[in-house]
Protein backbone atom coordinates (compact mmCIF):
# COMPACT_ATOMS: atom_id res chain seq x y z
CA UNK A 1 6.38 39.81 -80.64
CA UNK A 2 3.01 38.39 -79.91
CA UNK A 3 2.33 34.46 -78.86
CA UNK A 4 -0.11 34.19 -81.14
CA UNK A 5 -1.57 30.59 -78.70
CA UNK A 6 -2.32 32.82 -76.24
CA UNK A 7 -6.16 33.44 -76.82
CA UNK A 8 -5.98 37.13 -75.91
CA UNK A 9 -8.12 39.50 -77.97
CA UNK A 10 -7.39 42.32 -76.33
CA UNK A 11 -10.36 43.10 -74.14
CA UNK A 12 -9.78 40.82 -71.40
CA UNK A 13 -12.75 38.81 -72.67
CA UNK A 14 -10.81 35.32 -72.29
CA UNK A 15 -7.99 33.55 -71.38
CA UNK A 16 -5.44 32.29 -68.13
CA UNK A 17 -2.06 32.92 -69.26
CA UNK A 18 0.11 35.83 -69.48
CA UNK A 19 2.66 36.77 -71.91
CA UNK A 20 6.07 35.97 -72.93
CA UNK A 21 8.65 38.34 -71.82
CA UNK A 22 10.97 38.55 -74.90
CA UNK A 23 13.21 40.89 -73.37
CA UNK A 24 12.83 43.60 -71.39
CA UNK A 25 9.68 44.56 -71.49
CA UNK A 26 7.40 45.03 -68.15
CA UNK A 27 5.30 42.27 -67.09
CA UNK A 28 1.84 41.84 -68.23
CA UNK A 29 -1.08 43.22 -66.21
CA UNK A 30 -3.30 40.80 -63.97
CA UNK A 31 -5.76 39.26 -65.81
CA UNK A 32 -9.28 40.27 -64.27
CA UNK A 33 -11.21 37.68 -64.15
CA UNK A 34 -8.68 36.07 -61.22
CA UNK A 35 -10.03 39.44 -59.20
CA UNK A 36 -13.45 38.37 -59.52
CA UNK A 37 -12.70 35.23 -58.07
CA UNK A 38 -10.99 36.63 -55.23
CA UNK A 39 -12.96 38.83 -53.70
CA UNK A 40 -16.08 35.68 -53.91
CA UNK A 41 -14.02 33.68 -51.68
CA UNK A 42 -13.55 36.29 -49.21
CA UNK A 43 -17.52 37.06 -49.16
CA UNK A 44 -18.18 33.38 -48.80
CA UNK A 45 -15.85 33.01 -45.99
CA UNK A 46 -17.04 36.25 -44.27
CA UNK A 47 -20.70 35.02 -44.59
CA UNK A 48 -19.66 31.68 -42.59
CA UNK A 49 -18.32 33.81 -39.67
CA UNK A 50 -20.09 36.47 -39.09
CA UNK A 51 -24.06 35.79 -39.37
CA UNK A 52 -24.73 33.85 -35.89
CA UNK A 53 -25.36 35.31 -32.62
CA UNK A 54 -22.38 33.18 -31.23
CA UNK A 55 -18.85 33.96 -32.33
CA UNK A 56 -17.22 30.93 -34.39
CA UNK A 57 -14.47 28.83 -32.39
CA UNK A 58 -11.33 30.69 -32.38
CA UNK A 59 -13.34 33.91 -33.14
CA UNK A 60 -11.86 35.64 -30.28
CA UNK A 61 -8.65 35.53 -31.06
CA UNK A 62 -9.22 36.53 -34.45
CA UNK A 63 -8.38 40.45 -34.66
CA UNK A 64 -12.09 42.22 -35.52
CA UNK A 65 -11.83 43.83 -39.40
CA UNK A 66 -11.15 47.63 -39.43
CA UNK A 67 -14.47 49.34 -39.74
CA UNK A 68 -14.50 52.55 -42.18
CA UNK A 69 -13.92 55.76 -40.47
CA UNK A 70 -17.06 57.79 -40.23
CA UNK A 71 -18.82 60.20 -37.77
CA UNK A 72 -20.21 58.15 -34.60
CA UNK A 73 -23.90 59.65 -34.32
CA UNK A 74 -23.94 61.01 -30.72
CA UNK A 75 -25.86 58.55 -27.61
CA UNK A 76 -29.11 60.10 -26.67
CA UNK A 77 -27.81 59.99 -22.99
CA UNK A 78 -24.69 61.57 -23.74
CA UNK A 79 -26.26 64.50 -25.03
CA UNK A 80 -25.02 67.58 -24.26
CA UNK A 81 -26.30 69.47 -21.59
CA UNK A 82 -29.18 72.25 -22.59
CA UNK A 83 -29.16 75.43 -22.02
CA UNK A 84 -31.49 78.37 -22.39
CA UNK A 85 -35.11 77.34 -24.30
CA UNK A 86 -33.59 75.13 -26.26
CA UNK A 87 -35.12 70.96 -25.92
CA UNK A 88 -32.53 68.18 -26.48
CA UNK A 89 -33.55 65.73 -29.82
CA UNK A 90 -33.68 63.02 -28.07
CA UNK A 91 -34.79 62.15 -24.33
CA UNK A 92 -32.10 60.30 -22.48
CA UNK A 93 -32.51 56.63 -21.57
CA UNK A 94 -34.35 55.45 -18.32
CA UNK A 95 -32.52 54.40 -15.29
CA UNK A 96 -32.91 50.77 -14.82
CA UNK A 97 -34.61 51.61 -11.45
CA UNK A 98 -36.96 53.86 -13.23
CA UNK A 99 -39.88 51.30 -13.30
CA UNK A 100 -40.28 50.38 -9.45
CA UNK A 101 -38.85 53.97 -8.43
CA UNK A 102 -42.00 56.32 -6.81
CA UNK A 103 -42.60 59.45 -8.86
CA UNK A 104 -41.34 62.71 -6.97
CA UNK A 105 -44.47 64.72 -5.03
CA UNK A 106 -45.35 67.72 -6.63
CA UNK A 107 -44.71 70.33 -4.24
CA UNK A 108 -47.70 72.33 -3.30
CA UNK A 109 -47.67 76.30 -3.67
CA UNK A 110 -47.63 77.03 0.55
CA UNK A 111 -44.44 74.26 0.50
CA UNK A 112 -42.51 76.00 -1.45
CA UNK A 113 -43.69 79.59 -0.27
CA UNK A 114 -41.79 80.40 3.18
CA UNK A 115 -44.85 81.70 5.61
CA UNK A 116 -43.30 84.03 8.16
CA UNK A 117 -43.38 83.08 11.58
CA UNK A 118 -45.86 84.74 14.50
CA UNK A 119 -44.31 86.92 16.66
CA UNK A 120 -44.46 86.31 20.10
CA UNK A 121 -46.08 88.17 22.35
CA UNK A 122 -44.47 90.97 24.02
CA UNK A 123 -47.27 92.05 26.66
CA UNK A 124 -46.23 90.56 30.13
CA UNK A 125 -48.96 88.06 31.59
CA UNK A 126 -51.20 89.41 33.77
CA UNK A 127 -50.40 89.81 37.47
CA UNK A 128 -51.72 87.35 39.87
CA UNK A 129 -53.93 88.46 42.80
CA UNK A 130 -54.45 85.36 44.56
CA UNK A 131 -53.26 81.82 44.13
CA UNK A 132 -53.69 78.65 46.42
CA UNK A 133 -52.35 79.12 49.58
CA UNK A 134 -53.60 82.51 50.09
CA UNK A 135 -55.66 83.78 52.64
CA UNK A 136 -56.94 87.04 53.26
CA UNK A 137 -60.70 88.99 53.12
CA UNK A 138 -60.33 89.49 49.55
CA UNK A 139 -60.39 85.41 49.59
CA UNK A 140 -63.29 85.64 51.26
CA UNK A 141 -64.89 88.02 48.94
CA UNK A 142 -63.46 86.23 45.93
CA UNK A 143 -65.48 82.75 47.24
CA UNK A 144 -68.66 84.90 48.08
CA UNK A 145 -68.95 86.36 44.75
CA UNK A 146 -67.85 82.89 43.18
CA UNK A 147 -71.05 81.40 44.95
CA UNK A 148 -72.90 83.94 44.11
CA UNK A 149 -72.81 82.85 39.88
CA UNK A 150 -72.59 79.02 41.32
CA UNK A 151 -68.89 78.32 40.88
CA UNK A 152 -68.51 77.99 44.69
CA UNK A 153 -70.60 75.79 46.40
CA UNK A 154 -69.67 75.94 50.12
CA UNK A 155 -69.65 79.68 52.43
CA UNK A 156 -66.52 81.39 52.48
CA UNK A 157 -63.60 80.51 54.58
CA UNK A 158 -60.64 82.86 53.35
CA UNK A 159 -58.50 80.64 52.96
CA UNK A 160 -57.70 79.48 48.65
CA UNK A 161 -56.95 75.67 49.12
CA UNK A 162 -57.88 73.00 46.62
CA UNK A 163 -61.74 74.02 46.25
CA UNK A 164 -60.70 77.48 45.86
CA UNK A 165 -58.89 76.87 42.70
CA UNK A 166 -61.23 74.00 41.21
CA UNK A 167 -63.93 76.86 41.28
CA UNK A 168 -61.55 79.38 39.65
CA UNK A 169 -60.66 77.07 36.75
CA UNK A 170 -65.01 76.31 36.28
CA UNK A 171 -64.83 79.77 36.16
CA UNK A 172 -61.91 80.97 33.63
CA UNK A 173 -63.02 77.82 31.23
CA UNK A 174 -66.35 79.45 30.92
CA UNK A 175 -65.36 82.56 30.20
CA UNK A 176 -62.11 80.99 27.70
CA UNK A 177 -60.24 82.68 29.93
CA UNK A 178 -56.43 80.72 30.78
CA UNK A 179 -57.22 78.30 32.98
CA UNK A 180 -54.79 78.33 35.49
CA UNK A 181 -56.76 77.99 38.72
CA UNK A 182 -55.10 81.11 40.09
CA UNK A 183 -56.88 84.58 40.38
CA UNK A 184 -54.97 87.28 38.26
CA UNK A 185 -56.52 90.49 37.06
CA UNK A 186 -58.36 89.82 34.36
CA UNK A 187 -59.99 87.23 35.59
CA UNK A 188 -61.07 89.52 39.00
CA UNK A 189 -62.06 92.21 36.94
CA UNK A 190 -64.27 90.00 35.19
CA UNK A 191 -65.51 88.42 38.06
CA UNK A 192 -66.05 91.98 39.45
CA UNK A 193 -68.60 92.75 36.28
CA UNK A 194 -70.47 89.77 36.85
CA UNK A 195 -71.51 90.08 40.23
CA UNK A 196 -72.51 92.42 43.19
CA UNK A 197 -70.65 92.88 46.33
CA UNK A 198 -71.08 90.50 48.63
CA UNK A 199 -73.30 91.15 52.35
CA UNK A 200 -71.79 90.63 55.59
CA UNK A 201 -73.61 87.53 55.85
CA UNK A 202 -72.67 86.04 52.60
CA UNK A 203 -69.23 86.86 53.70
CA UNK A 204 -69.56 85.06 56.82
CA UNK A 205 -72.00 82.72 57.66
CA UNK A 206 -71.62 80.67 60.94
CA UNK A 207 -71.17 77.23 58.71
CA UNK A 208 -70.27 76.02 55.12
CA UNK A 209 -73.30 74.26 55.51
CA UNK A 210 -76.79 74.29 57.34
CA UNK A 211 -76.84 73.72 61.13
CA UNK A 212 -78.52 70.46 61.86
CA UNK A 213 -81.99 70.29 63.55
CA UNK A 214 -80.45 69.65 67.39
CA UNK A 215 -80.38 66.50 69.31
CA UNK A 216 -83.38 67.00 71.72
CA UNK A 217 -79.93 66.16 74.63
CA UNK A 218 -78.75 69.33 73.09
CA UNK A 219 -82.01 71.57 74.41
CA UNK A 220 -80.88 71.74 78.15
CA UNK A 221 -77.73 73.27 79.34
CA UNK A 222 -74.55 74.45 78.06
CA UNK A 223 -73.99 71.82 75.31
CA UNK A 224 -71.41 71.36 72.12
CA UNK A 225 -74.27 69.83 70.31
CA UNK A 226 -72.27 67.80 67.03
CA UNK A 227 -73.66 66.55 63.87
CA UNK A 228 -71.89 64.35 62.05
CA UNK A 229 -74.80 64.02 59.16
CA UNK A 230 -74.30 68.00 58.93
CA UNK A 231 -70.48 68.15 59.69
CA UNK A 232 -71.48 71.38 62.06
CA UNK A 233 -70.70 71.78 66.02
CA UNK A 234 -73.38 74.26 67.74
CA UNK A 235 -72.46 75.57 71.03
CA UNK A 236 -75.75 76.03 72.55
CA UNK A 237 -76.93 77.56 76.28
CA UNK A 238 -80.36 76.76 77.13
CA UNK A 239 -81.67 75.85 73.33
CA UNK A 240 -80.08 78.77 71.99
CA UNK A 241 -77.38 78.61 69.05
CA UNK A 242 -74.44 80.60 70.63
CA UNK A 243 -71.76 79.87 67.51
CA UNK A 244 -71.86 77.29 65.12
CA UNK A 245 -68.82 75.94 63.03
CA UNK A 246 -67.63 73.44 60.30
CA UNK A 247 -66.42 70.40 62.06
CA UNK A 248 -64.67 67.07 60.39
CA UNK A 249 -64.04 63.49 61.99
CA UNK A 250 -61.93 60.87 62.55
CA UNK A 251 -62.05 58.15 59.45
CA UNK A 252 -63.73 54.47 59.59
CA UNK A 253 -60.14 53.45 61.23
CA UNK A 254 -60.22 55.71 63.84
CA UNK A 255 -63.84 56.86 64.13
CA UNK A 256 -65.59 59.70 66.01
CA UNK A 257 -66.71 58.37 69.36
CA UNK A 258 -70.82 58.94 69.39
CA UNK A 259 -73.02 59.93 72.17
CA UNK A 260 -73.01 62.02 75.68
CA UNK A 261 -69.87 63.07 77.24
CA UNK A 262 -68.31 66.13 78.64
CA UNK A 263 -65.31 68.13 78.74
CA UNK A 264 -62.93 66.78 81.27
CA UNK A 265 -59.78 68.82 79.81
CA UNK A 266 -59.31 72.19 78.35
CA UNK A 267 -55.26 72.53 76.46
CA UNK A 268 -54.68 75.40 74.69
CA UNK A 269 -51.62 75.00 72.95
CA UNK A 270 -51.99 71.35 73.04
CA UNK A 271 -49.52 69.07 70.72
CA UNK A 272 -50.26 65.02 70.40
CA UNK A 273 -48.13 62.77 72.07
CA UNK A 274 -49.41 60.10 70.15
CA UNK A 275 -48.97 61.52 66.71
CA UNK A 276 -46.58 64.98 67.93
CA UNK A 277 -48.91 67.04 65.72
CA UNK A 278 -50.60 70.14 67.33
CA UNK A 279 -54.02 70.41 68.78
CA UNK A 280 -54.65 73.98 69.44
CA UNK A 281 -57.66 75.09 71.45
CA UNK A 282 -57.93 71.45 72.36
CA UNK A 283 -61.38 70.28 74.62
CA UNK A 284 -61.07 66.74 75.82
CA UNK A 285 -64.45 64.71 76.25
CA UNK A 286 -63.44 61.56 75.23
CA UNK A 287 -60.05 59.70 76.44
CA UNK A 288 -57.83 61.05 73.72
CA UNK A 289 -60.33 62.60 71.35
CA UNK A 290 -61.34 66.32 71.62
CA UNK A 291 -62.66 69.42 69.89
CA UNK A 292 -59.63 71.95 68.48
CA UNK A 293 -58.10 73.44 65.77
CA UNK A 294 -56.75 71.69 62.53
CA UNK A 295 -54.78 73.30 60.59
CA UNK A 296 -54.81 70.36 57.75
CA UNK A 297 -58.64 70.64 58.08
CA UNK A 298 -58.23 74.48 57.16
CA UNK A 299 -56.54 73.94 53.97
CA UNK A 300 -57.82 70.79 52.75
CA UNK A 301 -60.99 70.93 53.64
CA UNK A 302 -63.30 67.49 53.28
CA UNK A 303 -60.23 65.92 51.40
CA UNK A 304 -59.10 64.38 54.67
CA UNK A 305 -59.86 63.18 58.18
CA UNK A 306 -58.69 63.08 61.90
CA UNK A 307 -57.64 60.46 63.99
CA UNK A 308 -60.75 60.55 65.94
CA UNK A 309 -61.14 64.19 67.11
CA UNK A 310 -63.70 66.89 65.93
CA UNK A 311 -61.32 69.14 63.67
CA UNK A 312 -62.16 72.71 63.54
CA UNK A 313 -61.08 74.99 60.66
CA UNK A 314 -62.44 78.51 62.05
CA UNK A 315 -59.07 79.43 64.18
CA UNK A 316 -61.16 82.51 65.41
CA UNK A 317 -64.53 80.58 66.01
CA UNK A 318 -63.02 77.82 67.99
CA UNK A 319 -60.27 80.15 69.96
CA UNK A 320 -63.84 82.06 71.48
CA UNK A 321 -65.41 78.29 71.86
CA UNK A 322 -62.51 77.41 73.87
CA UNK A 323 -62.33 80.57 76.50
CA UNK A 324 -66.34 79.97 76.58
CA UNK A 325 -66.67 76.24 77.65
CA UNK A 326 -65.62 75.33 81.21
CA UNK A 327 -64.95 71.66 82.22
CA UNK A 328 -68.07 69.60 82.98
CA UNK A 329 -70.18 71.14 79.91
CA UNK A 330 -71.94 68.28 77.73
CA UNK A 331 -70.89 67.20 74.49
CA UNK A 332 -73.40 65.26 72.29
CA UNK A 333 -72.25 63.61 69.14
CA UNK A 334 -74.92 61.86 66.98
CA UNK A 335 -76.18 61.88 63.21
């Protein structure tokens, strides 16, 4: 049976009360307009909570609403790797350092392109002829033919000291030869093309450099006539050059005694007290300076100086000088 004070017309249009159960029968269905009014308060509440960047007080304890199950699109930079010709959708995201980091170079082609390496050379250098410290007449021919194209500016000596090897280099650097200051073959065969063989006289001359007009004391007698403005010693009988050699002197500490003297001594195998180096062929005119042998002067050259004596670097020139002088000849030293 039907309250008939219920309102119902049985469409749901109207109405807040349910019906009377007489007995048995199930309970009445929900009326739906109590739905609608339901779900408005939960959209109003949700709309108070959830539409500020901040979370409300007591938001984080609240437990976040379930979100509907559905596909996650996939993150650009998880994206799977690519392979073959295939391009990914999207690029991945910069590093945060991309900005400030510097662009990789660009390799250029001959970077990346491995050039082989030369190959060293296996033809063994050239053998050396003559180096310094040699001395021989192929030394002497050597510094002939050197003067001869102006490499060499003194006369021969046969002996390959400093000067030697300073015209050797002038040479090979012209020629872009290696300069090495030594004389292998190449470097004497082309020597050898360039110039003609050498006279006796260009081979040996009687000085490196020109004998000095003599002192007119030097005219009379049997005289060692010495110029030190020519660096030469004459020996000279009667006006007459005898021999003539390359002399050196003693340095502005111990200089060269100047003027007329004459040999008072004769030592042959002489060796300073004074210093205890050797004097050979030694000719006293002058307390404890005298004409002899220097070995030092022979290698060196002009590079150095005596302690006073007249050096001599022609072993064979001054060895006759010394078995033709007696004691009492004159000895004039002047410039």
């Amino acid at each position: 049976m039907v309250d008939t004070d219920s309102g119902w017309d049985g469409r749901g249009g109207r109405g807040s009360r349910v019906t009377r159960n007489t007995g048995g029968a199930r309970p009445a269905e929900p009326i739906p307009g109590r739905r609608v009014a339901a779900v408005s308060l939960v959209a109003l509440a949700a709309l108070a909570t959830g539409c500020e960047p901040g979370a409300a007080t007591g938001a984080q304890d609240a437990t976040p609403p379930a979100r509907p199950t559905q596909a996650a699109a996939p993150s650009p930079a998880r994206t799977a790797p690519v392979t073959g010709d295939a391009k990914p959708r999207t690029a991945p995201p910069p590093s945060p350092s991309a900005s400030t980091a510097a662009p990789a170079p660009t390799p250029s082609p001959d970077a990346t392109t491995a050039r082989p390496a030369p190959e060293p050379s296996t033809a063994p250098p050239p053998r050396v002829l003559m180096r310094t410290g040699s001395e021989s007449d192929r030394v002497r021919e050597l510094q002939a033919r050197l003067r001869q194209i102006g490499h060499f500016g003194r006369n021969p000596t046969g002996y390959y000291g400093s000067v030697t090897a300073d015209a050797v280099r002038s040479f090979q650097a012209k020629r872009s030869l290696p300069v090495t200051g030594s004389t292998d073959e190449v470097t004497w065969q082309r020597l050898l093309a360039m110039t003609r063989v050498p006279t006796a006289a260009e081979l040996r001359p009687p000085t490196e450099r020109p004998v000095a007009a003599p002192d007119e004391r030097c005219l009379k007698g049997r005289v060692l006539c010495i110029s030190k403005n020519s660096r030469t010693l004459a020996w000279m009988i009667d006006g007459k050059v005898v021999s003539a050699m390359d002399v050196r002197f003693g340095s502005e500490y111990t200089p060269t005694r100047e003027g007329v003297f004459e040999v008072f001594w004769k030592s042959r195998d002489h060796v300073s007290t004074l210093y205890d180096t050797p004097m050979p062929y030694a000719l006293f005119f002058s307390g404890g300076q005298a004409v002899h042998y220097s070995a030092d002067f022979a290698a060196n050259g002009y590079g150095g100086a005596s302690h006073g004596c007249v050096n001599v670097r022609d072993k064979k020139k001054v060895a006759a000088l010394f078995d033709q002088v007696r004691t009492g000849d004159k000895v004039v030293v002047y410039w």
